[in-house]
N, C-alpha and C. Protein backbone atom coordinates (compact mmCIF):
# COMPACT_ATOMS: atom_id res chain seq x y z
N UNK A 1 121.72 165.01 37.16
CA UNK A 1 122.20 165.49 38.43
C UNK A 1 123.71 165.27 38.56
N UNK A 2 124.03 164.12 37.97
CA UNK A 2 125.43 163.61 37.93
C UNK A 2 126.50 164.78 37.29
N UNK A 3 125.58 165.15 35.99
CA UNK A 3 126.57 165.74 35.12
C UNK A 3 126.56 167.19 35.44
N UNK A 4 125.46 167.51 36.22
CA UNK A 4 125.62 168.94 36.81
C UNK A 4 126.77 169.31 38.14
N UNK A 5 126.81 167.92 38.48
CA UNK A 5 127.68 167.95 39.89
C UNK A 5 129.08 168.02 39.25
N UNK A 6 129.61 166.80 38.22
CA UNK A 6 130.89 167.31 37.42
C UNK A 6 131.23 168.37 37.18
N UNK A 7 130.43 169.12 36.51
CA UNK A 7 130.38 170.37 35.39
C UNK A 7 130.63 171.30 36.86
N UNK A 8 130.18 171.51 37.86
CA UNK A 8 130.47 172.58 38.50
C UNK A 8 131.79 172.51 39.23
N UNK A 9 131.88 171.17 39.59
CA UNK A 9 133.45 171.01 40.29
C UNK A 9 134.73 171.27 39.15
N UNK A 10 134.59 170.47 37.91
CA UNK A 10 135.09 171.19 36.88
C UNK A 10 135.34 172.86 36.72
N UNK A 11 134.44 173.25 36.94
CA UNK A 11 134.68 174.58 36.82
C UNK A 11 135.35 175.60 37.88
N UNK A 12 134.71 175.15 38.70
CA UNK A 12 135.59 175.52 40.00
C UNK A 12 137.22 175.59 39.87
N UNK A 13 137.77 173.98 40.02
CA UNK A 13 138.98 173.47 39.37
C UNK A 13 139.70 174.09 38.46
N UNK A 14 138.97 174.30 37.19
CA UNK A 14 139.63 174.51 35.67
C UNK A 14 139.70 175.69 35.33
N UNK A 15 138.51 176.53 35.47
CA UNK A 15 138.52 178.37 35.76
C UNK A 15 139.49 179.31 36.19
N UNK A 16 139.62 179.00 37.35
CA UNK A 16 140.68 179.37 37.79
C UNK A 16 142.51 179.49 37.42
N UNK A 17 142.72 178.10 36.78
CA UNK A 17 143.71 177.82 36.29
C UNK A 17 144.45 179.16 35.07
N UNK A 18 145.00 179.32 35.08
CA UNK A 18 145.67 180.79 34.31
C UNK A 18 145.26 180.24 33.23
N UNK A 19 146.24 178.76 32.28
CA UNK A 19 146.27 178.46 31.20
C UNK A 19 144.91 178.13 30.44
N UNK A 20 144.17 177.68 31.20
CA UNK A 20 142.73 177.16 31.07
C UNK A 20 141.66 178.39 30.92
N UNK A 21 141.81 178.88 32.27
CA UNK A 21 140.60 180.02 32.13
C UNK A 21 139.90 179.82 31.68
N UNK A 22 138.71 180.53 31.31
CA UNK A 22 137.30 180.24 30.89
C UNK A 22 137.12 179.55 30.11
N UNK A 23 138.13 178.31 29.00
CA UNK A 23 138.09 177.31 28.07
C UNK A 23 137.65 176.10 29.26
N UNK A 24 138.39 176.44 30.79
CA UNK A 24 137.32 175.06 31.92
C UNK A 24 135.98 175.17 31.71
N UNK A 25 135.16 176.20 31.49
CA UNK A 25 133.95 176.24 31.25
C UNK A 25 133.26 175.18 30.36
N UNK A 26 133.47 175.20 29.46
CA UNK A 26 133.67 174.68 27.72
C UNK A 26 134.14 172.94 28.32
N UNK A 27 135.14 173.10 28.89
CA UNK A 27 135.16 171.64 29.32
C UNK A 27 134.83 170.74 30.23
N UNK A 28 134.09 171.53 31.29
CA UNK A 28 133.05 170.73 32.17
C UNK A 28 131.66 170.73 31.61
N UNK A 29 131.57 171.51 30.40
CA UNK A 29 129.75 171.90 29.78
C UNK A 29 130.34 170.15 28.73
N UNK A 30 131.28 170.19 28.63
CA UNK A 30 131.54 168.92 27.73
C UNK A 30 131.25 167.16 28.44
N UNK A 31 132.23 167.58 29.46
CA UNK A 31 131.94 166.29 30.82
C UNK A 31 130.88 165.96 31.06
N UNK A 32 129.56 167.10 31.68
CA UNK A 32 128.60 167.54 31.91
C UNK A 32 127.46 166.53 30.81
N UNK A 33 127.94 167.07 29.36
CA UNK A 33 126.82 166.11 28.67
C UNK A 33 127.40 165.13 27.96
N UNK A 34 128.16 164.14 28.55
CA UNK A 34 128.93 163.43 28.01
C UNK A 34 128.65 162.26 28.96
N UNK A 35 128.33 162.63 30.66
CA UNK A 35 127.73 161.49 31.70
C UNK A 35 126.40 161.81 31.32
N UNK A 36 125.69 162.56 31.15
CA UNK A 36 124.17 162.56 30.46
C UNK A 36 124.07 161.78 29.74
N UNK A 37 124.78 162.04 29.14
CA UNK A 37 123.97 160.84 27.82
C UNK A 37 124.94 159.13 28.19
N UNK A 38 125.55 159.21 28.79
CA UNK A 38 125.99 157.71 29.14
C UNK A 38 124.64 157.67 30.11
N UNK A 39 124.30 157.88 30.81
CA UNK A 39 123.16 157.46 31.56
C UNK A 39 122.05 157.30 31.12
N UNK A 40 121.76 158.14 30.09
CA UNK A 40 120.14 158.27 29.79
C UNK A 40 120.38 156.88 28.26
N UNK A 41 121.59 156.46 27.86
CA UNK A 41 121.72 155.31 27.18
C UNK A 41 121.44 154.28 27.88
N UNK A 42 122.16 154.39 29.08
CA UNK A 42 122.23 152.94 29.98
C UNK A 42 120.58 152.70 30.40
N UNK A 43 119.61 153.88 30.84
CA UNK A 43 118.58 153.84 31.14
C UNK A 43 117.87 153.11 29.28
N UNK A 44 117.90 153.94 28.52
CA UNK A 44 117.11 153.06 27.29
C UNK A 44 117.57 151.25 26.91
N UNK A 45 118.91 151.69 26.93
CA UNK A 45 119.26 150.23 27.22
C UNK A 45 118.71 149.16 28.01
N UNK A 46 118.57 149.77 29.05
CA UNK A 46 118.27 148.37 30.03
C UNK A 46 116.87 148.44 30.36
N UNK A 47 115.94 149.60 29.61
CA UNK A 47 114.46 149.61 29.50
C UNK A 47 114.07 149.25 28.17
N UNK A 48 114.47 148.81 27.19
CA UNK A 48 114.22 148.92 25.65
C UNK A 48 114.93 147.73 24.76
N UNK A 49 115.66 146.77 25.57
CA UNK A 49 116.64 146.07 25.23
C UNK A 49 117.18 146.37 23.71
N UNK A 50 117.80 147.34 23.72
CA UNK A 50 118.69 147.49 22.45
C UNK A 50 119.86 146.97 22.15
N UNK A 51 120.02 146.36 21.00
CA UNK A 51 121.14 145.96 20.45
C UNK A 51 122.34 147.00 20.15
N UNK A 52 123.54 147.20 20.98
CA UNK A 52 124.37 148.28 20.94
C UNK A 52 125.58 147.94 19.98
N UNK A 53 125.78 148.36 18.80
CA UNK A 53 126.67 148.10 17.91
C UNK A 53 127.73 149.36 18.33
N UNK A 54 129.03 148.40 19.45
CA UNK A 54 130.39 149.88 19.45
C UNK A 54 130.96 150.20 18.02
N UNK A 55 130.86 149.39 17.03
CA UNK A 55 131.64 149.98 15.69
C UNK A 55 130.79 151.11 15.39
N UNK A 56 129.24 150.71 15.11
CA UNK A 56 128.63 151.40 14.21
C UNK A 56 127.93 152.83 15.31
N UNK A 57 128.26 152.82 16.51
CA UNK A 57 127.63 154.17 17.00
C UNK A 57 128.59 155.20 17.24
N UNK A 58 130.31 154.04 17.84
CA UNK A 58 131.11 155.11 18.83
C UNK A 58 132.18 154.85 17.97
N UNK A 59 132.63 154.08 17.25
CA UNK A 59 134.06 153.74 16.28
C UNK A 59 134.17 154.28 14.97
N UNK A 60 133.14 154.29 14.25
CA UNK A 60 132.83 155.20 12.97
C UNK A 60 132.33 156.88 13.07
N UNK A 61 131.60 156.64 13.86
CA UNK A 61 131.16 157.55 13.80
C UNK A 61 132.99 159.06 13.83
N UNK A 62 133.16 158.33 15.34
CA UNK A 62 134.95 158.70 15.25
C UNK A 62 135.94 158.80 14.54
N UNK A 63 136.25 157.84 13.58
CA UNK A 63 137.19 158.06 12.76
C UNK A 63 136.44 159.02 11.75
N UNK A 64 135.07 158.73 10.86
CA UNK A 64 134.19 159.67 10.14
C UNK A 64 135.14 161.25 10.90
N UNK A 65 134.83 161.66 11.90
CA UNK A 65 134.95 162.55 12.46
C UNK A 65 136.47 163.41 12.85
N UNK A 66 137.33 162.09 13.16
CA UNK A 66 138.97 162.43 12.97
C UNK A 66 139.37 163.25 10.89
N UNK A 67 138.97 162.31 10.24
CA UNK A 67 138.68 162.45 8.89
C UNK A 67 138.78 163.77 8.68
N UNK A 68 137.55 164.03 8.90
CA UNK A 68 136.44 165.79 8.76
C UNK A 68 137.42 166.54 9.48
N UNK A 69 137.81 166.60 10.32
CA UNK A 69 138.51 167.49 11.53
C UNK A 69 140.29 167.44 10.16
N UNK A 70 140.58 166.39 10.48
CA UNK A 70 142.46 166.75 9.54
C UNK A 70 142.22 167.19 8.59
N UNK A 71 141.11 166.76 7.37
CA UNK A 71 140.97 167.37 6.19
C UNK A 71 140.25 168.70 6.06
N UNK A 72 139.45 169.09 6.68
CA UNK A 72 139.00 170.24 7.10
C UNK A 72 140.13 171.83 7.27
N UNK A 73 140.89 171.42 8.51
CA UNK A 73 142.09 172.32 9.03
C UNK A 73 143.36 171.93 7.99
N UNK A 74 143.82 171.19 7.24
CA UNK A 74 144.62 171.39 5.71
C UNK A 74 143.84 171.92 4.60
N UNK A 75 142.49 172.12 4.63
CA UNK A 75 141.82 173.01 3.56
C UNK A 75 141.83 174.20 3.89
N UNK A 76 141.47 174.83 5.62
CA UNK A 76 142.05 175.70 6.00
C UNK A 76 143.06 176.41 5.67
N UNK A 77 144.14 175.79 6.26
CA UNK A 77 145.70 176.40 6.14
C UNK A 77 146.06 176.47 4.78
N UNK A 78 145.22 175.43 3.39
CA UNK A 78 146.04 175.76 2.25
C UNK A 78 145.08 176.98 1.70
N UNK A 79 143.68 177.51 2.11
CA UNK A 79 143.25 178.41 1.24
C UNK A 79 143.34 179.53 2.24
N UNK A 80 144.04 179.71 3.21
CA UNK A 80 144.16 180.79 4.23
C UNK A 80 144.80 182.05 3.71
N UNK A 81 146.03 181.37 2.62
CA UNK A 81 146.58 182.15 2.37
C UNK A 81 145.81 183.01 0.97
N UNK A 82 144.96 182.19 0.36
CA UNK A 82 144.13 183.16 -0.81
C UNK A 82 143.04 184.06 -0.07
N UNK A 83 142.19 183.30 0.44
CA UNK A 83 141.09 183.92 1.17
C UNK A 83 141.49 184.28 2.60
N UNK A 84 141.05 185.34 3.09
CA UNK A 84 141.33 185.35 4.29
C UNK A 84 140.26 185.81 5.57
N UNK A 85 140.40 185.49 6.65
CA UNK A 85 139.40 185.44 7.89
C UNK A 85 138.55 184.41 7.65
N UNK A 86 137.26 185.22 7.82
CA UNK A 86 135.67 184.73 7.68
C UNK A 86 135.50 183.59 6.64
N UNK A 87 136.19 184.10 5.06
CA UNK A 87 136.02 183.44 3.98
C UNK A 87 136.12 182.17 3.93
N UNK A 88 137.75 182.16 4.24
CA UNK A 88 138.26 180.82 4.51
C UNK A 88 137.93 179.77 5.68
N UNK A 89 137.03 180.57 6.72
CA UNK A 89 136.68 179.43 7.62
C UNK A 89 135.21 179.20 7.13
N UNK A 90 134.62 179.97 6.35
CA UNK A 90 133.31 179.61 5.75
C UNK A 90 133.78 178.34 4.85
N UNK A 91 134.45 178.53 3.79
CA UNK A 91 135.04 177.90 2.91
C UNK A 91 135.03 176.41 3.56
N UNK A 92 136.55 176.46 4.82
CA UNK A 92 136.91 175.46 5.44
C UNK A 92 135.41 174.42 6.29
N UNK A 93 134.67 175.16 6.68
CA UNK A 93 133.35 174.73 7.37
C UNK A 93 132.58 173.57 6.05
N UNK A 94 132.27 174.52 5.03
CA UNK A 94 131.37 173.58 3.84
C UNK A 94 132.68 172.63 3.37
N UNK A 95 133.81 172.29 3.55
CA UNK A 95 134.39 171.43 2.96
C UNK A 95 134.57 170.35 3.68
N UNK A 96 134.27 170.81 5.26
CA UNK A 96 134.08 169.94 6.62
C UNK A 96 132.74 169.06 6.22
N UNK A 97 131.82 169.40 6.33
CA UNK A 97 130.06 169.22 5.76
C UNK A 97 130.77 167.95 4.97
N UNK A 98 131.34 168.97 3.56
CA UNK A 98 131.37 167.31 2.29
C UNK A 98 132.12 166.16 2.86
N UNK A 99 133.14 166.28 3.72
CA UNK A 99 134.30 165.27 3.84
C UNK A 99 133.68 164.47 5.20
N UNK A 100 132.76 164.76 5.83
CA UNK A 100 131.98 164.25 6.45
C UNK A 100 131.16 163.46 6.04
N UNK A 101 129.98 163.40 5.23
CA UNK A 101 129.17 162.90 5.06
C UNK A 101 130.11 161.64 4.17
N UNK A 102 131.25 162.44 2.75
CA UNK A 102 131.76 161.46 2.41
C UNK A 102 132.53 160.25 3.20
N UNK A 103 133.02 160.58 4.38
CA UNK A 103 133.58 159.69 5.31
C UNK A 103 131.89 158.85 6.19
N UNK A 104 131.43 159.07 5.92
CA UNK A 104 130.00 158.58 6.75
C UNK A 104 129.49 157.81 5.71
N UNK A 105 129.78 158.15 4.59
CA UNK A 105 129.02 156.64 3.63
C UNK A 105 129.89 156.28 3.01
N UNK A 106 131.33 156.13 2.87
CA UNK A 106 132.69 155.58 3.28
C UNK A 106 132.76 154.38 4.28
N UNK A 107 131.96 154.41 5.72
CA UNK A 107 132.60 153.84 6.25
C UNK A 107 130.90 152.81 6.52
N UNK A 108 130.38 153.02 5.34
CA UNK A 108 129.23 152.84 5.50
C UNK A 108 128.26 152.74 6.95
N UNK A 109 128.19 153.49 7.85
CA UNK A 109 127.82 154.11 9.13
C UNK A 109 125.93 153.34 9.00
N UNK A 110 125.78 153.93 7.89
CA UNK A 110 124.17 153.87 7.56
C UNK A 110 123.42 152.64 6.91
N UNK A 111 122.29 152.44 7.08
CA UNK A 111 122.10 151.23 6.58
C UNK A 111 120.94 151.95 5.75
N UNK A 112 120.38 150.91 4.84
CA UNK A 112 119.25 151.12 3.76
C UNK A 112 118.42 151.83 4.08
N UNK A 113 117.51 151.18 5.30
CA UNK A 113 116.34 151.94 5.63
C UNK A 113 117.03 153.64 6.67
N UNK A 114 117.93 153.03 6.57
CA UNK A 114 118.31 154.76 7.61
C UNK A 114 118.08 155.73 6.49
N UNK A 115 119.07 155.17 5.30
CA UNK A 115 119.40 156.05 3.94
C UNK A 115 117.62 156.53 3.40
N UNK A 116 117.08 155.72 3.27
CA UNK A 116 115.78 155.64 3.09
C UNK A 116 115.02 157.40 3.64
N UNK A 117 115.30 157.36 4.97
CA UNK A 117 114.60 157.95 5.63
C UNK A 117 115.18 159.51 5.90
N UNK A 118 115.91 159.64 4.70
CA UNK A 118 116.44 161.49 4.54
C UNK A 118 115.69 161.62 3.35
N UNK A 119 115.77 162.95 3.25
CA UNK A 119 114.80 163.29 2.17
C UNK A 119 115.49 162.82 0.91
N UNK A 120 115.16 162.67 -0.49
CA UNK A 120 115.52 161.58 -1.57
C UNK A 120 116.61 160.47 -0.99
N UNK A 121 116.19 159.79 -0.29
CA UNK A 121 116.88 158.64 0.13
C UNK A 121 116.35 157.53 -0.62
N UNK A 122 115.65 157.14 -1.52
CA UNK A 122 115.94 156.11 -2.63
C UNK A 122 116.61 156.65 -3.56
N UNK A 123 116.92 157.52 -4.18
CA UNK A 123 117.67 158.71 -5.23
C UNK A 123 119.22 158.53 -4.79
N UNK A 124 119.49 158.85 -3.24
CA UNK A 124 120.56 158.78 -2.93
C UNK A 124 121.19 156.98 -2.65
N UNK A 125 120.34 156.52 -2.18
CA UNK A 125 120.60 155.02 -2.41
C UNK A 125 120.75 154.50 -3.59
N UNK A 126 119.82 154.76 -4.64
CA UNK A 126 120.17 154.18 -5.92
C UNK A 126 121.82 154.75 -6.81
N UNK A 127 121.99 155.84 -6.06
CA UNK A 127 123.54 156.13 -6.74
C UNK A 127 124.31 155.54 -5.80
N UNK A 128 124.10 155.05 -4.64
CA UNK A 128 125.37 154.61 -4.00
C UNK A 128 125.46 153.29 -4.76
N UNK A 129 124.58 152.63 -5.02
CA UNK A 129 124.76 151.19 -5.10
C UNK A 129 125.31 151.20 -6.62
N UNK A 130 125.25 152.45 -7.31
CA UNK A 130 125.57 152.62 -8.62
C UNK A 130 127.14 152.45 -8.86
N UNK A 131 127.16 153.15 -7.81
CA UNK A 131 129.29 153.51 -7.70
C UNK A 131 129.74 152.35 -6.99
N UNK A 132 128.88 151.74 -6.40
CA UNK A 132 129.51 149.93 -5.60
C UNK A 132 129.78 150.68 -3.84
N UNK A 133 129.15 151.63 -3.34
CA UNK A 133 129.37 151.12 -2.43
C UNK A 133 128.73 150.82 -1.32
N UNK A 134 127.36 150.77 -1.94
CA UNK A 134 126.33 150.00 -1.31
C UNK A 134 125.99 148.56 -2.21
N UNK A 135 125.69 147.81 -1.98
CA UNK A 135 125.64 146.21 -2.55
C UNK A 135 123.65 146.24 -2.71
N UNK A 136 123.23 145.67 -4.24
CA UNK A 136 121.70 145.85 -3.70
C UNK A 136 121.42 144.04 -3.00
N UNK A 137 120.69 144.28 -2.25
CA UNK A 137 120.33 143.50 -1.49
C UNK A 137 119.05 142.32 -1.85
N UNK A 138 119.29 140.68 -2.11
CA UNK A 138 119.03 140.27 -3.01
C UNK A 138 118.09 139.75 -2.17
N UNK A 139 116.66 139.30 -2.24
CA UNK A 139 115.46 138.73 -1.51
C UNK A 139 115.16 137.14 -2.52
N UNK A 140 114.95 136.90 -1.20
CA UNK A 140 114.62 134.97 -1.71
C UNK A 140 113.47 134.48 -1.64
């Protein structure tokens, strides 16, 4: 209800604006589910007592994501000039994908049993720990 009440005053506000125009849309639909999900966290939170790690949900995940975004738009702009339109943002998109995931088990985001639980996730675990940058985990 919260984020519907933003999202429309937002729009109201931002719509209108010459420079903005219909990109306010886009940015109260952003506001909009951005207090959603702070609420419906705070609700699991304080029904579910979860342990909230800020590095590993909202700090990695972010830089992972700054990463993907700069290296992404310089793969862009350097193959813009071979390929052009569609190609190169297809291109630029799957090179987003790799530099992502590589920044996501980079910053090691994931833990064993997460890794576990994608499809060949012992396959993919057993090569991380191959290259060192997963550690295998020693039982006593």
């Amino acid at each position: 209800m919260y984020g519907v009440i933003v999202k429309l005053i937002l729009n109201i506000v931002l719509i209108p604006l010459p420079n903005i125009g219909v990109n306010g849309a886009a940015i109260g639909t952003i506001f909009c589910n951005l207090i959603a999900c702070i609420i419906g966290f705070n609700v699991l939170k304080k029904n579910m007592d979860i342990k909230f790690s800020f590095s590993k949900y909202i700090f990695k995940p972010i830089i992972a994501t700054i990463i993907m975004s700069v290296c992404s738009y310089a793969i862009y702009l350097g193959i813009s000039s071979i390929f052009y339109g569609k190609v190169a943002t297809i291109l630029a998109i799957g090179s987003a994908v790799v530099v992502y995931i590589l920044a996501i088990v980079a910053l090691k985001i994931f833990t064993k049993e997460e890794i576990y639980m994608i499809p060949y996730g012992q396959t993919i675990y057993k090569v991380l720990e191959k290259i060192g940058i997963y550690k295998e985990e020693k039982t006593v």
